[in-house]
C-alpha atoms as a PDB file:
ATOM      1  CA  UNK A   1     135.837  92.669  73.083  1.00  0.00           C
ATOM      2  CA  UNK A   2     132.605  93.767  73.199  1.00  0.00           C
ATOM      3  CA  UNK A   3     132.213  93.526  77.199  1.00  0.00           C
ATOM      4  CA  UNK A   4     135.796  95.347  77.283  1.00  0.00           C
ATOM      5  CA  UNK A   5     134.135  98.498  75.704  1.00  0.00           C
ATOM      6  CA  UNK A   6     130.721  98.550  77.734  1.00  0.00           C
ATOM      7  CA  UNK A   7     133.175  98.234  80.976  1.00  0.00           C
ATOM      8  CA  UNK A   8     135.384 100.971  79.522  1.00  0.00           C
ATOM      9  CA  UNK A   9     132.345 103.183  78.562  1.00  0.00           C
ATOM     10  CA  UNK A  10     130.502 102.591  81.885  1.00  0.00           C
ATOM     11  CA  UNK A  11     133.792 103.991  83.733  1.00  0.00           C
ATOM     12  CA  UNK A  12     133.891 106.298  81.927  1.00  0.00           C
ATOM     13  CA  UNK A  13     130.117 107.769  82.810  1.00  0.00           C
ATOM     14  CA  UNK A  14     130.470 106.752  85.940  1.00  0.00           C
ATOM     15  CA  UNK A  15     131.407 110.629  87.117  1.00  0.00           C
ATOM     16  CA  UNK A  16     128.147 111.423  85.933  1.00  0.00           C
ATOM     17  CA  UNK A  17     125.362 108.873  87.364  1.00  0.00           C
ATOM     18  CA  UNK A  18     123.560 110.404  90.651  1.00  0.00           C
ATOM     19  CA  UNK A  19     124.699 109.516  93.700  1.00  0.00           C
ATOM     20  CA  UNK A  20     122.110 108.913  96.032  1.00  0.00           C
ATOM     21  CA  UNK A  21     122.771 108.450  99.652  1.00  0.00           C
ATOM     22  CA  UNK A  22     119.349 106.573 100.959  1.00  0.00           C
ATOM     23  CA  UNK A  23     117.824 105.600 104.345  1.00  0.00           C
ATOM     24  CA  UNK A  24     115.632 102.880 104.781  1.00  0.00           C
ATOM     25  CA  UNK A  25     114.180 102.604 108.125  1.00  0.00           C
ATOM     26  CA  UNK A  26     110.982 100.809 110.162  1.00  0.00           C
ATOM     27  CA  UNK A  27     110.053 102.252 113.433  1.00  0.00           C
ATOM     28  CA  UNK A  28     107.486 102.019 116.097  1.00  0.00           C
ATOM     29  CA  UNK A  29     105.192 105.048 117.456  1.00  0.00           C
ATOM     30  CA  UNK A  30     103.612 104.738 120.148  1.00  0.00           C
ATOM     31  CA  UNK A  31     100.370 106.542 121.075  1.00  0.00           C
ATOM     32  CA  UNK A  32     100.719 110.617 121.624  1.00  0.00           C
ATOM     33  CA  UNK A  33     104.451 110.412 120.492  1.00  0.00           C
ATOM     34  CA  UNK A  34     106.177 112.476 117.991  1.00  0.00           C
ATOM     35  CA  UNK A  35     109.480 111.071 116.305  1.00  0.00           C
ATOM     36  CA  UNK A  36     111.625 112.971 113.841  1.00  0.00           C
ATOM     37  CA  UNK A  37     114.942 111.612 111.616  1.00  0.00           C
ATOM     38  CA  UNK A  38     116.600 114.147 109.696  1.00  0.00           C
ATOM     39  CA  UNK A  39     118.770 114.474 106.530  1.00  0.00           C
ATOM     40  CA  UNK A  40     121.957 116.793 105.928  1.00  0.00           C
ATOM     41  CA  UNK A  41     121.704 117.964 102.223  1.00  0.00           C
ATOM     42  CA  UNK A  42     125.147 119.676 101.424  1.00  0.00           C
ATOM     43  CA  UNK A  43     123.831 122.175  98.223  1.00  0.00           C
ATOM     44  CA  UNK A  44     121.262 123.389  96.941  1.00  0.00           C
ATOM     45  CA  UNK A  45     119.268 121.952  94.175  1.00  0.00           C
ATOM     46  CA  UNK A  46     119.615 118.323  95.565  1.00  0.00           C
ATOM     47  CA  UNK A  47     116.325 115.883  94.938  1.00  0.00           C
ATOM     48  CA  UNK A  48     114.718 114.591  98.512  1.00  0.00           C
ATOM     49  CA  UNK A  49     113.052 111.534  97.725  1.00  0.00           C
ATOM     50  CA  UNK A  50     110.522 110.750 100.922  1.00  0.00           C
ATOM     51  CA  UNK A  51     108.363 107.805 101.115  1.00  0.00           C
ATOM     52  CA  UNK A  52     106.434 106.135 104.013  1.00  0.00           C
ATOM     53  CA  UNK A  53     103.889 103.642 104.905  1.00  0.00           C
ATOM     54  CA  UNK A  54     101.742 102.492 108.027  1.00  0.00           C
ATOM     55  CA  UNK A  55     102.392  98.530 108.276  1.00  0.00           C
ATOM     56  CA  UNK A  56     100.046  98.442 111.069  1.00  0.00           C
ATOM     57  CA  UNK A  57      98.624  99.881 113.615  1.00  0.00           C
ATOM     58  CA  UNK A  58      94.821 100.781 114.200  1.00  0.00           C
ATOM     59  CA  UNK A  59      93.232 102.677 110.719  1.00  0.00           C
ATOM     60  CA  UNK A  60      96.758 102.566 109.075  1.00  0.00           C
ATOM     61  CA  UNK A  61      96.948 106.353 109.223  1.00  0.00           C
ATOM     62  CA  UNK A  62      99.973 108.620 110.684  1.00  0.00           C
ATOM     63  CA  UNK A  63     100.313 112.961 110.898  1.00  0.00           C
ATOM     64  CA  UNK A  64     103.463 114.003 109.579  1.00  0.00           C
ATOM     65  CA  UNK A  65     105.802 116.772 108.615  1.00  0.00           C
ATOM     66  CA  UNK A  66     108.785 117.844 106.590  1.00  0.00           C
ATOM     67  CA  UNK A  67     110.602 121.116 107.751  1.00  0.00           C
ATOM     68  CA  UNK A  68     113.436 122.816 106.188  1.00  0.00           C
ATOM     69  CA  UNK A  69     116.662 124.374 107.622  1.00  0.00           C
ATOM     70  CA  UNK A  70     114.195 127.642 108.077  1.00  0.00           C
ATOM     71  CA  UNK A  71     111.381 125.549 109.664  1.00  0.00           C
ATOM     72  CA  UNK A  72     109.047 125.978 106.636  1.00  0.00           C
ATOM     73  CA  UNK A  73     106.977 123.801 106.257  1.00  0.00           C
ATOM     74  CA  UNK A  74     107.562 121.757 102.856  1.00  0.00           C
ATOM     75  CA  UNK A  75     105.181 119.047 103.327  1.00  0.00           C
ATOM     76  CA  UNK A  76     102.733 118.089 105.633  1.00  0.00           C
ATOM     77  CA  UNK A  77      99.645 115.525 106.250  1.00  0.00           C
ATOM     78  CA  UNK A  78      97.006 113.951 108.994  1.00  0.00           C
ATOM     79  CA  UNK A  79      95.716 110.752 108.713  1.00  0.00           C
ATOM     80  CA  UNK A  80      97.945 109.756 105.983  1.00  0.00           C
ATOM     81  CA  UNK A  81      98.283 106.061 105.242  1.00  0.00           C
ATOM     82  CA  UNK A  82     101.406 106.504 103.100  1.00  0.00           C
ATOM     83  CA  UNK A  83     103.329 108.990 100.519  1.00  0.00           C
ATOM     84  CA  UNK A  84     105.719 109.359  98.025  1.00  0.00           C
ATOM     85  CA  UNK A  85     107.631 112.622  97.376  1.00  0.00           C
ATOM     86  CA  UNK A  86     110.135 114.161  95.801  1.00  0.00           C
ATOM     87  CA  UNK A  87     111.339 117.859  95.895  1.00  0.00           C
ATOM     88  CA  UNK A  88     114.099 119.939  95.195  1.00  0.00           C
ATOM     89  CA  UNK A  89     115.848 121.294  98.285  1.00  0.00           C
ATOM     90  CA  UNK A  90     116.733 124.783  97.981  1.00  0.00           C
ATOM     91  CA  UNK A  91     118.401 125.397 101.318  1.00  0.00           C
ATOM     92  CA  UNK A  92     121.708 123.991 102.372  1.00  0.00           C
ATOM     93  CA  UNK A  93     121.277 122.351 105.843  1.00  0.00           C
ATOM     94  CA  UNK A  94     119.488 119.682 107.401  1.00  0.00           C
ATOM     95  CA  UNK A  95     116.000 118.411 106.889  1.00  0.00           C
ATOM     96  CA  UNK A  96     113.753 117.079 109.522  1.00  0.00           C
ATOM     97  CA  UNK A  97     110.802 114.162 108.565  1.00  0.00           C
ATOM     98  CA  UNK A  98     108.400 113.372 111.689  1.00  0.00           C
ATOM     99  CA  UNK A  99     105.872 111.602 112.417  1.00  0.00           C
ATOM    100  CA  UNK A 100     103.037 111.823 115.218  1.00  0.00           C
ATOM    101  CA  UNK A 101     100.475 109.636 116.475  1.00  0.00           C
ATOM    102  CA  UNK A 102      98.426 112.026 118.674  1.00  0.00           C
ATOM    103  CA  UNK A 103      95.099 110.611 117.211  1.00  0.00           C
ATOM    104  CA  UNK A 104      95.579 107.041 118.649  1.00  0.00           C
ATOM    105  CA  UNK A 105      95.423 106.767 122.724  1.00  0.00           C
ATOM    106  CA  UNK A 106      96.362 103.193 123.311  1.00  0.00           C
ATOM    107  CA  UNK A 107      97.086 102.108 119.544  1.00  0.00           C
ATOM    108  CA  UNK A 108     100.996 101.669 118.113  1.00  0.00           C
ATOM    109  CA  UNK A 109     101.828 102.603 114.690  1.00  0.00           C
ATOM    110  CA  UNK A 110     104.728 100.651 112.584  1.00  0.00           C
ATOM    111  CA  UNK A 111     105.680 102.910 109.847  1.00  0.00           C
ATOM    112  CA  UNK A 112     108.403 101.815 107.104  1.00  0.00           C
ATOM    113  CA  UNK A 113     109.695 104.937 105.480  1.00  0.00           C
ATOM    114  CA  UNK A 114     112.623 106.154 103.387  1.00  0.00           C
ATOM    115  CA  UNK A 115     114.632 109.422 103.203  1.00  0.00           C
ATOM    116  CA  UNK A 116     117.118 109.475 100.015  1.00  0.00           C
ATOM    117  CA  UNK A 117     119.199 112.653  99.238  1.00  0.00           C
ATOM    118  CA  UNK A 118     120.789 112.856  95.496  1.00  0.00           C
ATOM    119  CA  UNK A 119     122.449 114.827  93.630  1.00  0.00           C
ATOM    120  CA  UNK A 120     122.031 114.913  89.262  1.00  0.00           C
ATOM    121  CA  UNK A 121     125.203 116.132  87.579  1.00  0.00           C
ATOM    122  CA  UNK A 122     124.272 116.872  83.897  1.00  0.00           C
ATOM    123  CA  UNK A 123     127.894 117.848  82.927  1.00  0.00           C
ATOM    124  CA  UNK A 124     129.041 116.184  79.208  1.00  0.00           C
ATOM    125  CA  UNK A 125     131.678 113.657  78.821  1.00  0.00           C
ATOM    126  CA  UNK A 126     134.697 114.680  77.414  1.00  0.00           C
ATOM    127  CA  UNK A 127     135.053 113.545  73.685  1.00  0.00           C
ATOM    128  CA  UNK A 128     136.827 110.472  73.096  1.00  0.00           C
ATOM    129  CA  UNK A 129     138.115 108.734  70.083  1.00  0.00           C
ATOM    130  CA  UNK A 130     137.125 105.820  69.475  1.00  0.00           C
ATOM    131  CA  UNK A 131     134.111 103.286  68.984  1.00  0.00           C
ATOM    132  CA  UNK A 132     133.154 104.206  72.732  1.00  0.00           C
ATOM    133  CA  UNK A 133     133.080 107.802  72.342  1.00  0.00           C
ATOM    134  CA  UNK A 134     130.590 107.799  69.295  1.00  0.00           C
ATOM    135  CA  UNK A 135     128.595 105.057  71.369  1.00  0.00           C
ATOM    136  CA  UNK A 136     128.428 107.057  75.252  1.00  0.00           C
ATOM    137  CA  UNK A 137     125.732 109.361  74.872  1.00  0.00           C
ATOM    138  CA  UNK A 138     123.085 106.251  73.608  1.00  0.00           C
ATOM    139  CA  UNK A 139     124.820 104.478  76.865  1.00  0.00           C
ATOM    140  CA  UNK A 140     124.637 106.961  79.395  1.00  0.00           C
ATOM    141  CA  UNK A 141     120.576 106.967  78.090  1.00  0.00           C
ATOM    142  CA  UNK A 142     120.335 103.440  78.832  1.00  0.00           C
ATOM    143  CA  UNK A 143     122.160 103.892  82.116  1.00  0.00           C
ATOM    144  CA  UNK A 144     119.531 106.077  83.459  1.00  0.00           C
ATOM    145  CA  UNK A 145     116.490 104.319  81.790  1.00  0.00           C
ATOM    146  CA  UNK A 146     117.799 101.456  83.431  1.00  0.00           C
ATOM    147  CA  UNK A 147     117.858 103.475  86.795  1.00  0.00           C
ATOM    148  CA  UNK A 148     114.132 104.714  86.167  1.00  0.00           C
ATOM    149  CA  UNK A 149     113.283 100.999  85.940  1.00  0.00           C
ATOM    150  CA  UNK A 150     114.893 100.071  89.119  1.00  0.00           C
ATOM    151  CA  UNK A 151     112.807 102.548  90.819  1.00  0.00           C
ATOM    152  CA  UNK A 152     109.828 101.762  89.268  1.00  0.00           C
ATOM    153  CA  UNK A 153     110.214  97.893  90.095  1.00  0.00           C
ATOM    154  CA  UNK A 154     111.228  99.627  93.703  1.00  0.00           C
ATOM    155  CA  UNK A 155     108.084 101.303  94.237  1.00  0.00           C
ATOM    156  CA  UNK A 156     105.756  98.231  92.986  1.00  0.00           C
ATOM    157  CA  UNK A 157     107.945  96.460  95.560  1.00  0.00           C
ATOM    158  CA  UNK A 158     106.850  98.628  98.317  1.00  0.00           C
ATOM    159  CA  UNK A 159     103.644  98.754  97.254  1.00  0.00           C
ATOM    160  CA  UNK A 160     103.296  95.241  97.581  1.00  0.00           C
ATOM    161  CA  UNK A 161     105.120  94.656 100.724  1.00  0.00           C
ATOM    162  CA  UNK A 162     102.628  97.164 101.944  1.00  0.00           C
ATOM    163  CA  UNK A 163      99.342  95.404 101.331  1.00  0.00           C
ATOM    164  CA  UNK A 164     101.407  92.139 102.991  1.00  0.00           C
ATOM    165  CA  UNK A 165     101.938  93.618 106.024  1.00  0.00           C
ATOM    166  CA  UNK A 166      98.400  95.529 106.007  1.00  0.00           C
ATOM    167  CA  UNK A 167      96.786  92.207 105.204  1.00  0.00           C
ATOM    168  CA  UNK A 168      98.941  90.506 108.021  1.00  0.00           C
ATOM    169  CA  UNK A 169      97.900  93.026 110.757  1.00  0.00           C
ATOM    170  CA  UNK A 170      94.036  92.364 109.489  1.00  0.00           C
ATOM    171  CA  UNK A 171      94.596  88.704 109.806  1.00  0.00           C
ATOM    172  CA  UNK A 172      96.284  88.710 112.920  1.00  0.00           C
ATOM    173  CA  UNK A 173      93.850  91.217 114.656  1.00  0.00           C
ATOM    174  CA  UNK A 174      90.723  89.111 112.920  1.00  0.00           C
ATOM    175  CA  UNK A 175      92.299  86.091 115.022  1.00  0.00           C
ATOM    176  CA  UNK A 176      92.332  87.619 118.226  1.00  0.00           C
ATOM    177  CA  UNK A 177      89.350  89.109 117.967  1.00  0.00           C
ATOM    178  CA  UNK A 178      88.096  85.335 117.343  1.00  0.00           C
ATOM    179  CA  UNK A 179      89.954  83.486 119.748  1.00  0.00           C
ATOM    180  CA  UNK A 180      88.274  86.013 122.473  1.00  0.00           C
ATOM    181  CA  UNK A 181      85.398  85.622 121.192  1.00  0.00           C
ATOM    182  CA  UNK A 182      85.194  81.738 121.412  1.00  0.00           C
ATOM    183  CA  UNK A 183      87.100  82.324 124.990  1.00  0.00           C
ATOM    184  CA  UNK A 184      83.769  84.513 126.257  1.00  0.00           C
ATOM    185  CA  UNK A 185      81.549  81.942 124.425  1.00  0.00           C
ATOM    186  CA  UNK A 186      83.298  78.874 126.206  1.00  0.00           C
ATOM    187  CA  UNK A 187      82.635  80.755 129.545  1.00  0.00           C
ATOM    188  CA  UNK A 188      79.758  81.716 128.667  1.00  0.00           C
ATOM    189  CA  UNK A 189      78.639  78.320 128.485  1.00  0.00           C
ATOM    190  CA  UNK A 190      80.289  77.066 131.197  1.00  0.00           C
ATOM    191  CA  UNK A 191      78.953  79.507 133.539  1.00  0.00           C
ATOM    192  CA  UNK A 192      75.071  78.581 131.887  1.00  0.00           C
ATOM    193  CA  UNK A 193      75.681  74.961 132.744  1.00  0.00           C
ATOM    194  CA  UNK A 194      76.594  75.529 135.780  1.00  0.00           C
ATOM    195  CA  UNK A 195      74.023  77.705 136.939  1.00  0.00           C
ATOM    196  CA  UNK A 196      71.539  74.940 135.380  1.00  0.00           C
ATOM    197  CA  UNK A 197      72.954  72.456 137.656  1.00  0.00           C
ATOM    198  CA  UNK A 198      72.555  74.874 140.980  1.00  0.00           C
ATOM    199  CA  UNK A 199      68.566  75.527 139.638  1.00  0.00           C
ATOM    200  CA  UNK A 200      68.090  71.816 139.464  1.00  0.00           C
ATOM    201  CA  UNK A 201      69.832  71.039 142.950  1.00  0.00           C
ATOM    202  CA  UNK A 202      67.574  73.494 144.760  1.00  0.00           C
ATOM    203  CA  UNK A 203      64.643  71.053 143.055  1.00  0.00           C
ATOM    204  CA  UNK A 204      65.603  68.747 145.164  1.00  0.00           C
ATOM    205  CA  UNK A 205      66.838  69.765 148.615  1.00  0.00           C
ATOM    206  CA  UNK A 206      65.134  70.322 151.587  1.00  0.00           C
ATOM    207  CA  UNK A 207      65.115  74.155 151.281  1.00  0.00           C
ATOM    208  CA  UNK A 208      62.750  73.278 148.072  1.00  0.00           C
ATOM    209  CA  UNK A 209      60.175  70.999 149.242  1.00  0.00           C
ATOM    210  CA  UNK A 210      57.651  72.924 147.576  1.00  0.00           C
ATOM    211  CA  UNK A 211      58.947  72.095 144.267  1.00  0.00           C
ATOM    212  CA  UNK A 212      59.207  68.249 144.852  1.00  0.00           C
ATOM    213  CA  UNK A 213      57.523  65.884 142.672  1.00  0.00           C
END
């Protein structure tokens, strides 16, 4: 009985949750390049949510830019190594986030980055009768505590994939860096040994005499 009424009040509010429509994308910039992705908001006052992060790629840092329907500038950065906005957008239209890697000249950036467009109605339930109606106001709080949770435990969750990859690029680049480094060595060595062996062969050939025992 009781699971009938939290289904029948969570209908109920469901008219009045925010809808979010959200973009989750990685993508690949290569040196001197500029990419944009944009966002159609369809009225005014809806929340932008816009979040990115370098996963690798030289110091971790990327330029970026978001521009509204009137190309103003609404937010902007260089050498950012990741961000987390949100902002109410005041014009109807679409929204354009880029991103440019004019500071690197060989080095590619991986950036993982998120564009979410939602809209908050506030409007009241209609009164019911009932145990559910005296009950959906301390639901619908719940609801959206519960919502504020999930994108807290969201945020610690890209937070944390971010040091992974970060620490992943380190690694990887230490081991290159290593295995070159022991690939110089080993020829380095080589090339000492053998020009040992050519110093002691001209001890002992005819074009050496002087330095026979």
């Amino acid at each position: 009985m009781i699971l009938l009424q939290f289904l029948s009040a969570v209908l109920l509010l469901s008219p009045f949750v925010r809808v979010a429509r959200a973009t989750a994308l990685t993508t690949a910039i290569a040196a001197n390049e500029r990419v944009c992705f944009y966002a159609d908001v369809d009225k005014a006052g809806e929340k932008i949510g816009f979040y990115f992060a370098v996963q690798a790629g030289g110091s971790f840092d990327i330029d970026f830019d978001v521009v509204d329907p009137n190309d103003k500038v609404l937010l902007d950065g260089q050498r950012e190594r990741s961000g987390d906005y949100v902002f109410t957008a005041n014009t109807v239209g679409e929204y354009s986030f880029c991103f440019e890697n004019d500071m690197s000249t060989l080095t590619e950036k991986l950036v993982d980055f998120d564009i979410m467009v939602e809209s908050e109605p506030r409007r009241e339930p209609p009164a019911k009768v009932g145990q559910v109606a005296d009950h959906t106001s301390a639901l619908e709080e719940s609801i959206f505590r519960l919502s504020n949770m999930m994108m807290n435990i969201k945020r610690t969750q890209r937070h944390f994939h971010t040091r992974e990859r970060r620490g992943f690029s380190l690694v990887t680049s230490t081991q290159n860096r290593l295995f070159w480094y022991c690939v110089i060595e080993s020829l380095g060595v080589i090339g000492m040994a053998v020009l040992q062996v050519y110093i002691l062969q001209t001890f002992f050939t005819k074009t050496g005499r002087r330095y026979k025992v």
